[in-house]
PDB file of N, CA and C in Angstrom:
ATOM      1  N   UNK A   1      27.140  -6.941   6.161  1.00  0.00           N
ATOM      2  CA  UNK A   1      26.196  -7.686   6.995  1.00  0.00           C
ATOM      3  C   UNK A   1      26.918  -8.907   7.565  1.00  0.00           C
ATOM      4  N   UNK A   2      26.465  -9.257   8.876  1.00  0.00           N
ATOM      5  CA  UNK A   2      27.185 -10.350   9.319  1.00  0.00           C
ATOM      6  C   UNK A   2      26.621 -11.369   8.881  1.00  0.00           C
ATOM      7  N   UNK A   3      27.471 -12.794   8.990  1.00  0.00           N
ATOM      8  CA  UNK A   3      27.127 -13.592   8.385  1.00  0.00           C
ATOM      9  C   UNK A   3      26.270 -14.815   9.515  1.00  0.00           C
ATOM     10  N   UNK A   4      25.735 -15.731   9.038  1.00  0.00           N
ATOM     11  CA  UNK A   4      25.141 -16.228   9.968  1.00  0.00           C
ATOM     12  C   UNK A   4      25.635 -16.711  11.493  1.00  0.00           C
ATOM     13  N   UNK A   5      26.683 -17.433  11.070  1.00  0.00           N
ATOM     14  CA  UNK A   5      27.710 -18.190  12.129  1.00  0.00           C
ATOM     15  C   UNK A   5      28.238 -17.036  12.967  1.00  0.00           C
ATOM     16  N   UNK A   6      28.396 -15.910  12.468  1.00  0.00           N
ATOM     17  CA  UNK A   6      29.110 -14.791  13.036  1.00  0.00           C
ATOM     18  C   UNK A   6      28.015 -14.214  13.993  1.00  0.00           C
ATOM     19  N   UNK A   7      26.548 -14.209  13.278  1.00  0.00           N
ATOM     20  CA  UNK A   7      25.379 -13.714  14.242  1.00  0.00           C
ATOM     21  C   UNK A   7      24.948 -14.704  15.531  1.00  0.00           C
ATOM     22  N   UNK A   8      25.204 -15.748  15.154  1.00  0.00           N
ATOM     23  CA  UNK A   8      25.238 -17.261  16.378  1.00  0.00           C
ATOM     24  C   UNK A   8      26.176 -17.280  17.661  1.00  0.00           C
ATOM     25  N   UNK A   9      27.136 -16.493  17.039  1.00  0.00           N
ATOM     26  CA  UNK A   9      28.499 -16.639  17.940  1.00  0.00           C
ATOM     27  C   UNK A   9      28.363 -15.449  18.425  1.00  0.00           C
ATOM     28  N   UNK A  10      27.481 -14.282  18.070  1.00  0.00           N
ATOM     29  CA  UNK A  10      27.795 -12.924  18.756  1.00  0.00           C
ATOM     30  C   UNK A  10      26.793 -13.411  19.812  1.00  0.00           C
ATOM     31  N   UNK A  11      25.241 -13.717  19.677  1.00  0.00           N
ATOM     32  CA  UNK A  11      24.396 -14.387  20.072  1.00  0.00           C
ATOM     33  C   UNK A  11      24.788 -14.937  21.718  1.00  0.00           C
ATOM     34  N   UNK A  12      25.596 -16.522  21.362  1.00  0.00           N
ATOM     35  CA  UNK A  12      25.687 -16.994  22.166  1.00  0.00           C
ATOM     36  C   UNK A  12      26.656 -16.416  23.400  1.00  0.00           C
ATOM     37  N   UNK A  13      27.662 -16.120  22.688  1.00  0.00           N
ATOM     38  CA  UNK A  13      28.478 -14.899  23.624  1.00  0.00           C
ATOM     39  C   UNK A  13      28.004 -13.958  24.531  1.00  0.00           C
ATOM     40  N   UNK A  14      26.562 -13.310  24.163  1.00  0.00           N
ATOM     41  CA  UNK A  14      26.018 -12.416  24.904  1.00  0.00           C
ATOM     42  C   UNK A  14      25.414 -13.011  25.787  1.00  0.00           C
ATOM     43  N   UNK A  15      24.842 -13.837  25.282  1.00  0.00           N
ATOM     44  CA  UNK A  15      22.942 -14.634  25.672  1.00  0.00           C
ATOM     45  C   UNK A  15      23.983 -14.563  27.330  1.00  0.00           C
ATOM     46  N   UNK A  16      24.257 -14.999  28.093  1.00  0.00           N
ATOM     47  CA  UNK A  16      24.769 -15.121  28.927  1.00  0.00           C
ATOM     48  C   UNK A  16      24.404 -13.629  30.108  1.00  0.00           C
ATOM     49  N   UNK A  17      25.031 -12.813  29.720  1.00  0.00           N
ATOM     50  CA  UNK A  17      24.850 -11.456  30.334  1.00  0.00           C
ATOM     51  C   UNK A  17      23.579 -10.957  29.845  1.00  0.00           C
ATOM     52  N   UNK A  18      22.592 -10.869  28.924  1.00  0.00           N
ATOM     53  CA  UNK A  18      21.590 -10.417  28.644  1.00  0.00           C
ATOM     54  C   UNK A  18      20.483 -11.194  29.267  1.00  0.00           C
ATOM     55  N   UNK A  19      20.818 -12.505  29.645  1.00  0.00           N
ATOM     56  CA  UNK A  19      20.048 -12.895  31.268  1.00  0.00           C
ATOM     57  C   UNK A  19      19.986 -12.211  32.441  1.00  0.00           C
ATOM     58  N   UNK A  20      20.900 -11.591  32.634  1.00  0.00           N
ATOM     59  CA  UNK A  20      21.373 -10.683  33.789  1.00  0.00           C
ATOM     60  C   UNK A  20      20.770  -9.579  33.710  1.00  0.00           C
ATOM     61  N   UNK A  21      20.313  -9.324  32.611  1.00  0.00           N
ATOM     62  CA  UNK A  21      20.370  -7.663  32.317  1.00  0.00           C
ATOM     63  C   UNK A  21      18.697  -7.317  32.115  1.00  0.00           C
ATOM     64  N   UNK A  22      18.270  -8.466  31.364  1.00  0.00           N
ATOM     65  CA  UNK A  22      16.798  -8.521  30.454  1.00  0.00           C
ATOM     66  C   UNK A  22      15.825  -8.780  31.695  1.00  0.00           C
ATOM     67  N   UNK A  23      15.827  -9.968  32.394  1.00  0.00           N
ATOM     68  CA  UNK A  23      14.567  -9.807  33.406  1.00  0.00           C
ATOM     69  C   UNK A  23      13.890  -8.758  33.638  1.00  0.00           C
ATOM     70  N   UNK A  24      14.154  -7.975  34.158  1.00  0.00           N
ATOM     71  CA  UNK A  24      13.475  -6.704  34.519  1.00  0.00           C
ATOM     72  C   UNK A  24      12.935  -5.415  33.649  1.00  0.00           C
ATOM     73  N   UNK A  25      13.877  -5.448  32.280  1.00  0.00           N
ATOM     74  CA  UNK A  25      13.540  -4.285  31.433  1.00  0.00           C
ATOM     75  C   UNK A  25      13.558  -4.935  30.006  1.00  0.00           C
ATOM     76  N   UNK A  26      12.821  -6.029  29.870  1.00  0.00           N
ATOM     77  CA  UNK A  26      12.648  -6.943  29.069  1.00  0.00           C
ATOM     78  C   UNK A  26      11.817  -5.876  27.830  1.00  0.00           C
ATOM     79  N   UNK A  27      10.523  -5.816  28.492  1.00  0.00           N
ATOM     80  CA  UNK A  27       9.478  -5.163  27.900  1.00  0.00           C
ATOM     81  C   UNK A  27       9.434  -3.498  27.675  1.00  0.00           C
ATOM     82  N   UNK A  28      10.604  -2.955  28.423  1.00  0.00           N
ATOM     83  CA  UNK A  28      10.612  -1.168  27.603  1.00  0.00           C
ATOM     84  C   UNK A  28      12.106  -1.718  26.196  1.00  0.00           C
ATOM     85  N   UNK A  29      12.858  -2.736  26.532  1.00  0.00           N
ATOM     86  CA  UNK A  29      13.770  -2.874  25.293  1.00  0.00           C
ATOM     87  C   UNK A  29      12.693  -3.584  24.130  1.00  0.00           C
ATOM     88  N   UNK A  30      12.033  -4.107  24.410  1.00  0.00           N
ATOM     89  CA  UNK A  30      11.308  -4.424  23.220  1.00  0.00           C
ATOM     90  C   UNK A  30      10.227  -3.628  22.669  1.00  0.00           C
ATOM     91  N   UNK A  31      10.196  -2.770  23.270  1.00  0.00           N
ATOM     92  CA  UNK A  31       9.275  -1.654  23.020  1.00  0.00           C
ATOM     93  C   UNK A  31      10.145  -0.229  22.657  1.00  0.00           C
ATOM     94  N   UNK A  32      11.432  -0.340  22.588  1.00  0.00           N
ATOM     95  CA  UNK A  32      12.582   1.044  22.345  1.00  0.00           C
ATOM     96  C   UNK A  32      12.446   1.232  21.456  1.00  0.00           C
ATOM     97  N   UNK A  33      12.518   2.794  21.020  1.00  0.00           N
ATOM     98  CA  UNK A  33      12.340   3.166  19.508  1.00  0.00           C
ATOM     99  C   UNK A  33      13.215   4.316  19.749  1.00  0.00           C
ATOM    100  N   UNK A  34      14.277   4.804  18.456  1.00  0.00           N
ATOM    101  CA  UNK A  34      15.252   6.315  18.353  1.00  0.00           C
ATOM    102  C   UNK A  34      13.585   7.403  18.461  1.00  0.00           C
ATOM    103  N   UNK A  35      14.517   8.471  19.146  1.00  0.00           N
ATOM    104  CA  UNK A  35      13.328   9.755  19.230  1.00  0.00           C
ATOM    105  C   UNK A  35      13.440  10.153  18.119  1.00  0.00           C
ATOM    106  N   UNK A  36      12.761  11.113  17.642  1.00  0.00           N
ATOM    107  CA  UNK A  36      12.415  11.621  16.263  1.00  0.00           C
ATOM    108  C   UNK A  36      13.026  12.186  15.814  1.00  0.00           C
ATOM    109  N   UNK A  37      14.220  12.836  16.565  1.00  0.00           N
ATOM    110  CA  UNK A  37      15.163  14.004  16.283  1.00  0.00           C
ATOM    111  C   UNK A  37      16.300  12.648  15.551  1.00  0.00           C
ATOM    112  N   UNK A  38      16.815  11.665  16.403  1.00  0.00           N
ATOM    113  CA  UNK A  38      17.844  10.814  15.907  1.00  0.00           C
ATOM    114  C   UNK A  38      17.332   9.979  14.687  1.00  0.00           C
ATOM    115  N   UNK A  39      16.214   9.799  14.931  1.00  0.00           N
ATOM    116  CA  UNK A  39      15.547   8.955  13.505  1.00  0.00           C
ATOM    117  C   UNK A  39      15.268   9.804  12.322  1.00  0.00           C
ATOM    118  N   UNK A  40      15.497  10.722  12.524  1.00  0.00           N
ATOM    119  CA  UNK A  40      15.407  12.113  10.914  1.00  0.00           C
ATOM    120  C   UNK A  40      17.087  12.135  11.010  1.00  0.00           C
ATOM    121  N   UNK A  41      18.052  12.325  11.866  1.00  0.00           N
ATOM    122  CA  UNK A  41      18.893  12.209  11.595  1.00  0.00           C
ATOM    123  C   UNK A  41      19.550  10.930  10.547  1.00  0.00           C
ATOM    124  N   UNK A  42      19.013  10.087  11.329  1.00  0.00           N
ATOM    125  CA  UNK A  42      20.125   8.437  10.713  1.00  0.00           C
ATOM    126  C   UNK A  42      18.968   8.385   9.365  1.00  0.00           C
ATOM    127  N   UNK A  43      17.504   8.828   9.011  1.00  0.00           N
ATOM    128  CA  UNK A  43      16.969   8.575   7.673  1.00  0.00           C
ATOM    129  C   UNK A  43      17.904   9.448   6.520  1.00  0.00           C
ATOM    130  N   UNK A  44      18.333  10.965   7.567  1.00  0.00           N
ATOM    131  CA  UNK A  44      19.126  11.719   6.392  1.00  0.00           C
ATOM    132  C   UNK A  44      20.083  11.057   6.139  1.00  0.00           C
ATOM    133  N   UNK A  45      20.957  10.055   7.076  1.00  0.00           N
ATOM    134  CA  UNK A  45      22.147  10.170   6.214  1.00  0.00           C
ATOM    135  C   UNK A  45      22.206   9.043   5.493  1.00  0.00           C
ATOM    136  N   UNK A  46      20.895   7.807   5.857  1.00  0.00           N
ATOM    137  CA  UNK A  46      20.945   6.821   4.792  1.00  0.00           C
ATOM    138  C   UNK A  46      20.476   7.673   3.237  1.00  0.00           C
ATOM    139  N   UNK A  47      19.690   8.346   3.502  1.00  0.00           N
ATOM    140  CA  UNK A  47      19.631   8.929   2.146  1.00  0.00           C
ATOM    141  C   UNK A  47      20.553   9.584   1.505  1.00  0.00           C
ATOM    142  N   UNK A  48      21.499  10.153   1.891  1.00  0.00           N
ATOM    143  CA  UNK A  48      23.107  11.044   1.153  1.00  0.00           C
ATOM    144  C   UNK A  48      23.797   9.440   1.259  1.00  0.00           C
ATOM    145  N   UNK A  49      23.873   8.385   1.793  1.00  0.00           N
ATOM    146  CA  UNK A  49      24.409   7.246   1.750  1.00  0.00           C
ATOM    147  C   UNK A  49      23.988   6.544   0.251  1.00  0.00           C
ATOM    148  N   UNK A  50      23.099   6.871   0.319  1.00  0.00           N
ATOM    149  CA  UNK A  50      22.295   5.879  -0.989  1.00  0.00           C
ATOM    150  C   UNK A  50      22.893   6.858  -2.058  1.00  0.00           C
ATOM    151  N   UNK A  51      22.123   8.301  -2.024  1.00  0.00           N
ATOM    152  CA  UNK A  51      22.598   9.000  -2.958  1.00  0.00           C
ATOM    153  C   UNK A  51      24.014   9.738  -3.506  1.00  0.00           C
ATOM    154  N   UNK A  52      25.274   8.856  -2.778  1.00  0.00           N
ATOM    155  CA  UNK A  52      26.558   8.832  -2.338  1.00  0.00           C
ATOM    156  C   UNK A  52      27.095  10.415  -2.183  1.00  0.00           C
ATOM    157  N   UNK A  53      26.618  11.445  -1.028  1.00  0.00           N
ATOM    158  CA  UNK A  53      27.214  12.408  -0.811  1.00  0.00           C
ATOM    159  C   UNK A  53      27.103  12.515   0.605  1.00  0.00           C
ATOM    160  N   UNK A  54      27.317  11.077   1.295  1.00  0.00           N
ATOM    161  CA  UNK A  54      28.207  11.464   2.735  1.00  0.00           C
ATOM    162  C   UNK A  54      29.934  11.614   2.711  1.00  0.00           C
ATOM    163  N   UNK A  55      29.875  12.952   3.457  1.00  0.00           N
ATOM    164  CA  UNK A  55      30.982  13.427   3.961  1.00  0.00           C
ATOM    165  C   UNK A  55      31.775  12.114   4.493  1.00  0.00           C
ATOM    166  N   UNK A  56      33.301  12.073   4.899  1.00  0.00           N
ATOM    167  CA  UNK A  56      33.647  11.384   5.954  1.00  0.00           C
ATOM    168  C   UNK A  56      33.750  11.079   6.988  1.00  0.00           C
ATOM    169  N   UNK A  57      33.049  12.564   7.434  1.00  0.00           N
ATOM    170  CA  UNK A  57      32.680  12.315   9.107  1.00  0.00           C
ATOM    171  C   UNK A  57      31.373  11.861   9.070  1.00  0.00           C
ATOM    172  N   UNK A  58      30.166  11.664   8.263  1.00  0.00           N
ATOM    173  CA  UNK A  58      28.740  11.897   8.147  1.00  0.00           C
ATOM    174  C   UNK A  58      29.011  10.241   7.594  1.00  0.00           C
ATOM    175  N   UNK A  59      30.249   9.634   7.148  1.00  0.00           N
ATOM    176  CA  UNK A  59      30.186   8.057   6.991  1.00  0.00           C
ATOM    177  C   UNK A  59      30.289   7.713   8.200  1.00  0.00           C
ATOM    178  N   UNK A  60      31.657   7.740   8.813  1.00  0.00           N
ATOM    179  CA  UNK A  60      31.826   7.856  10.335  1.00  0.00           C
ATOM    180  C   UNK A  60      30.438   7.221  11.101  1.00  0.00           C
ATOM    181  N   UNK A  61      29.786   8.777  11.411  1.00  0.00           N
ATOM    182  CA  UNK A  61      28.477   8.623  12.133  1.00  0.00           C
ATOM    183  C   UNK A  61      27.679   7.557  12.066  1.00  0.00           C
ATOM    184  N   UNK A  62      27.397   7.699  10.288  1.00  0.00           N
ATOM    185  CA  UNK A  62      26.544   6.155   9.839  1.00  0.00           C
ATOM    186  C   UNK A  62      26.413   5.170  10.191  1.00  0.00           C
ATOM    187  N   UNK A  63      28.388   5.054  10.110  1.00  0.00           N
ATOM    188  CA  UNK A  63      28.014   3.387  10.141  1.00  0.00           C
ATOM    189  C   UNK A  63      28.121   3.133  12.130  1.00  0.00           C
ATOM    190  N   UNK A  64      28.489   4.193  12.483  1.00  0.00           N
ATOM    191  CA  UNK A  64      28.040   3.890  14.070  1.00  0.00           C
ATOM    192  C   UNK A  64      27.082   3.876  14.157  1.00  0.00           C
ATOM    193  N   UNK A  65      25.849   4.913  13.828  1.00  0.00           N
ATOM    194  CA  UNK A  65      24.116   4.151  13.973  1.00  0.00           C
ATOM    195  C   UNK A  65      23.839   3.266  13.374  1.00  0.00           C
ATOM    196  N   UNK A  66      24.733   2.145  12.316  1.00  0.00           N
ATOM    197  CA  UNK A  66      24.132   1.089  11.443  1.00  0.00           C
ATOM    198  C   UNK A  66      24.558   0.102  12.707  1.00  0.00           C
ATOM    199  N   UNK A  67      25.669   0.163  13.276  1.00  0.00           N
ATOM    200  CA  UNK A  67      26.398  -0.743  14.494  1.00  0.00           C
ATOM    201  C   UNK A  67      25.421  -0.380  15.546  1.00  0.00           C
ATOM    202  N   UNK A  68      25.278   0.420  16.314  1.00  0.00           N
ATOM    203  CA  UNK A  68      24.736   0.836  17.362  1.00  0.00           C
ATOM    204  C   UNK A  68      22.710  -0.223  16.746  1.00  0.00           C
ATOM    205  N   UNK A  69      22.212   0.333  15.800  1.00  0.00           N
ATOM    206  CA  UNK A  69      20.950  -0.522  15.905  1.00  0.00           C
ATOM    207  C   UNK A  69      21.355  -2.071  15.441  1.00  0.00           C
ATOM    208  N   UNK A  70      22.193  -2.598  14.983  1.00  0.00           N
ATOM    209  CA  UNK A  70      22.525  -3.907  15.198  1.00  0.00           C
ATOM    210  C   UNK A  70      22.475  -4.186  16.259  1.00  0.00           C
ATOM    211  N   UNK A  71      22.890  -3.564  17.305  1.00  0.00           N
ATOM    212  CA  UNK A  71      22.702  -4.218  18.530  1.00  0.00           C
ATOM    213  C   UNK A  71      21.740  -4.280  19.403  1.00  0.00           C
ATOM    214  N   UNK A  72      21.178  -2.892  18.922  1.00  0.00           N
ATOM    215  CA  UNK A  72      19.548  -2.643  19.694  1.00  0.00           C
ATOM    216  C   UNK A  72      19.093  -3.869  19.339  1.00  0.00           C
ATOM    217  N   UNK A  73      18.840  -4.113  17.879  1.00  0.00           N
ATOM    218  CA  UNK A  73      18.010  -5.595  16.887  1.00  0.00           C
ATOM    219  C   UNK A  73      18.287  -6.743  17.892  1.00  0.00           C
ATOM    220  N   UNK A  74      19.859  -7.039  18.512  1.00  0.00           N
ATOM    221  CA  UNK A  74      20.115  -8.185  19.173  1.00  0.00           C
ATOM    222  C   UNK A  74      19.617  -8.004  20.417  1.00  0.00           C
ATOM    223  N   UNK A  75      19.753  -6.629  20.925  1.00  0.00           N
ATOM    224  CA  UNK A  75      19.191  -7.154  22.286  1.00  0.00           C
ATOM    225  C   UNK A  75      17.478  -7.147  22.555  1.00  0.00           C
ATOM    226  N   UNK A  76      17.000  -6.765  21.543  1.00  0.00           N
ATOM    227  CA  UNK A  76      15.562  -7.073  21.609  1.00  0.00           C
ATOM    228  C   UNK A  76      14.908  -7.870  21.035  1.00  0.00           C
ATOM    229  N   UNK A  77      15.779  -8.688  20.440  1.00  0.00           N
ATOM    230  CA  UNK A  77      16.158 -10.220  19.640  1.00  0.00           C
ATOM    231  C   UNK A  77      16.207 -11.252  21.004  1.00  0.00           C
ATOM    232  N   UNK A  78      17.177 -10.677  21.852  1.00  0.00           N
ATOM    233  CA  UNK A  78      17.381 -11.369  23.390  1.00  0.00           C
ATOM    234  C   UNK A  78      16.195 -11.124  24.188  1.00  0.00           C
ATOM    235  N   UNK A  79      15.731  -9.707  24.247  1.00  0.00           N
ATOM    236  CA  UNK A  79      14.609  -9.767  25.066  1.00  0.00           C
ATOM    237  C   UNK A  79      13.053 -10.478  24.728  1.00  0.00           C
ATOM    238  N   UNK A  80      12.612 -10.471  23.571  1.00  0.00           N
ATOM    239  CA  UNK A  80      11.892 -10.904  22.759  1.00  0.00           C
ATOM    240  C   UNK A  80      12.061 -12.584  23.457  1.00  0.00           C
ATOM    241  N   UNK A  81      12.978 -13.116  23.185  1.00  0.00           N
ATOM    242  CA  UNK A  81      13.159 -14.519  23.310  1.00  0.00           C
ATOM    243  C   UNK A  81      13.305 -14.828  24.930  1.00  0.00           C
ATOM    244  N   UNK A  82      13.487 -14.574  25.788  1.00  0.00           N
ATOM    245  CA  UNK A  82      13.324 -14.126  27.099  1.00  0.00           C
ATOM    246  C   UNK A  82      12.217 -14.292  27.549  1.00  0.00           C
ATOM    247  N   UNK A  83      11.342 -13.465  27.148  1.00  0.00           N
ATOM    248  CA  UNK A  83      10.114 -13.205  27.303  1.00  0.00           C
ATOM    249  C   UNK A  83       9.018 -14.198  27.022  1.00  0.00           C
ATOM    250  N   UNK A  84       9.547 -15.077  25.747  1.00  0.00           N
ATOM    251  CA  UNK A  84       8.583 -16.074  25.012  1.00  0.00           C
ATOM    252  C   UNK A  84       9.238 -17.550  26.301  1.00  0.00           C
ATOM    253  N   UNK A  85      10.241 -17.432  26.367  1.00  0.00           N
ATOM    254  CA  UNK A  85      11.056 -18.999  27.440  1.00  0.00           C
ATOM    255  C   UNK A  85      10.297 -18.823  28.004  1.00  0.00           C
ATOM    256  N   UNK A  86       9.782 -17.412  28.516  1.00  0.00           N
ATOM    257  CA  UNK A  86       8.749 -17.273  30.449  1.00  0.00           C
ATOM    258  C   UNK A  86       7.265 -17.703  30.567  1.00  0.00           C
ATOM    259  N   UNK A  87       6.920 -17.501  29.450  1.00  0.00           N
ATOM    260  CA  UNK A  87       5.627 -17.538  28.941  1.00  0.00           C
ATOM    261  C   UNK A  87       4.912 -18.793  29.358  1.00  0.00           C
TER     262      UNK A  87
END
């Protein structure tokens, strides 16, 4: 897990371009959810994760959907906050 200062600095680094980006599709990113097919996927493999029988390609994958929704979290962390400045 990142650490705070590290989440501040990824933060501020972005906040910049996610002005650019968020105006307009503010409200379907804060409303994004994985389809059902990828969200049974990434529940299976936290569960062989927990119950330690991911493969090495099936770690692989993991920790790219653990990275990949970190960032979803930030940018609807960005849009979220966007949205409340406008208000």
């Amino acid at each position: 897990m990142a650490t705070t200062s590290e989440s501040l600095a990824f933060d501020r680094g972005v906040r910049p371009m996610m002005e650019i980006v968020l105006p307009e599709k503010a409200a379907a990113i804060i409303g994004f959810h994985a389809d059902p097919e990828l969200q049974a996927r990434i529940e299976e493999l936290a569960r062989k994760s927990t119950e330690g029988e991911l493969t090495e390609d099936e770690r692989a994958e993991y920790a790219g959907y653990v990275r990949a929704n970190k960032f979803v979290a930030i940018l609807k962390r960005q849009a979220q906050n966007l949205t409340n400045s406008q208000s």
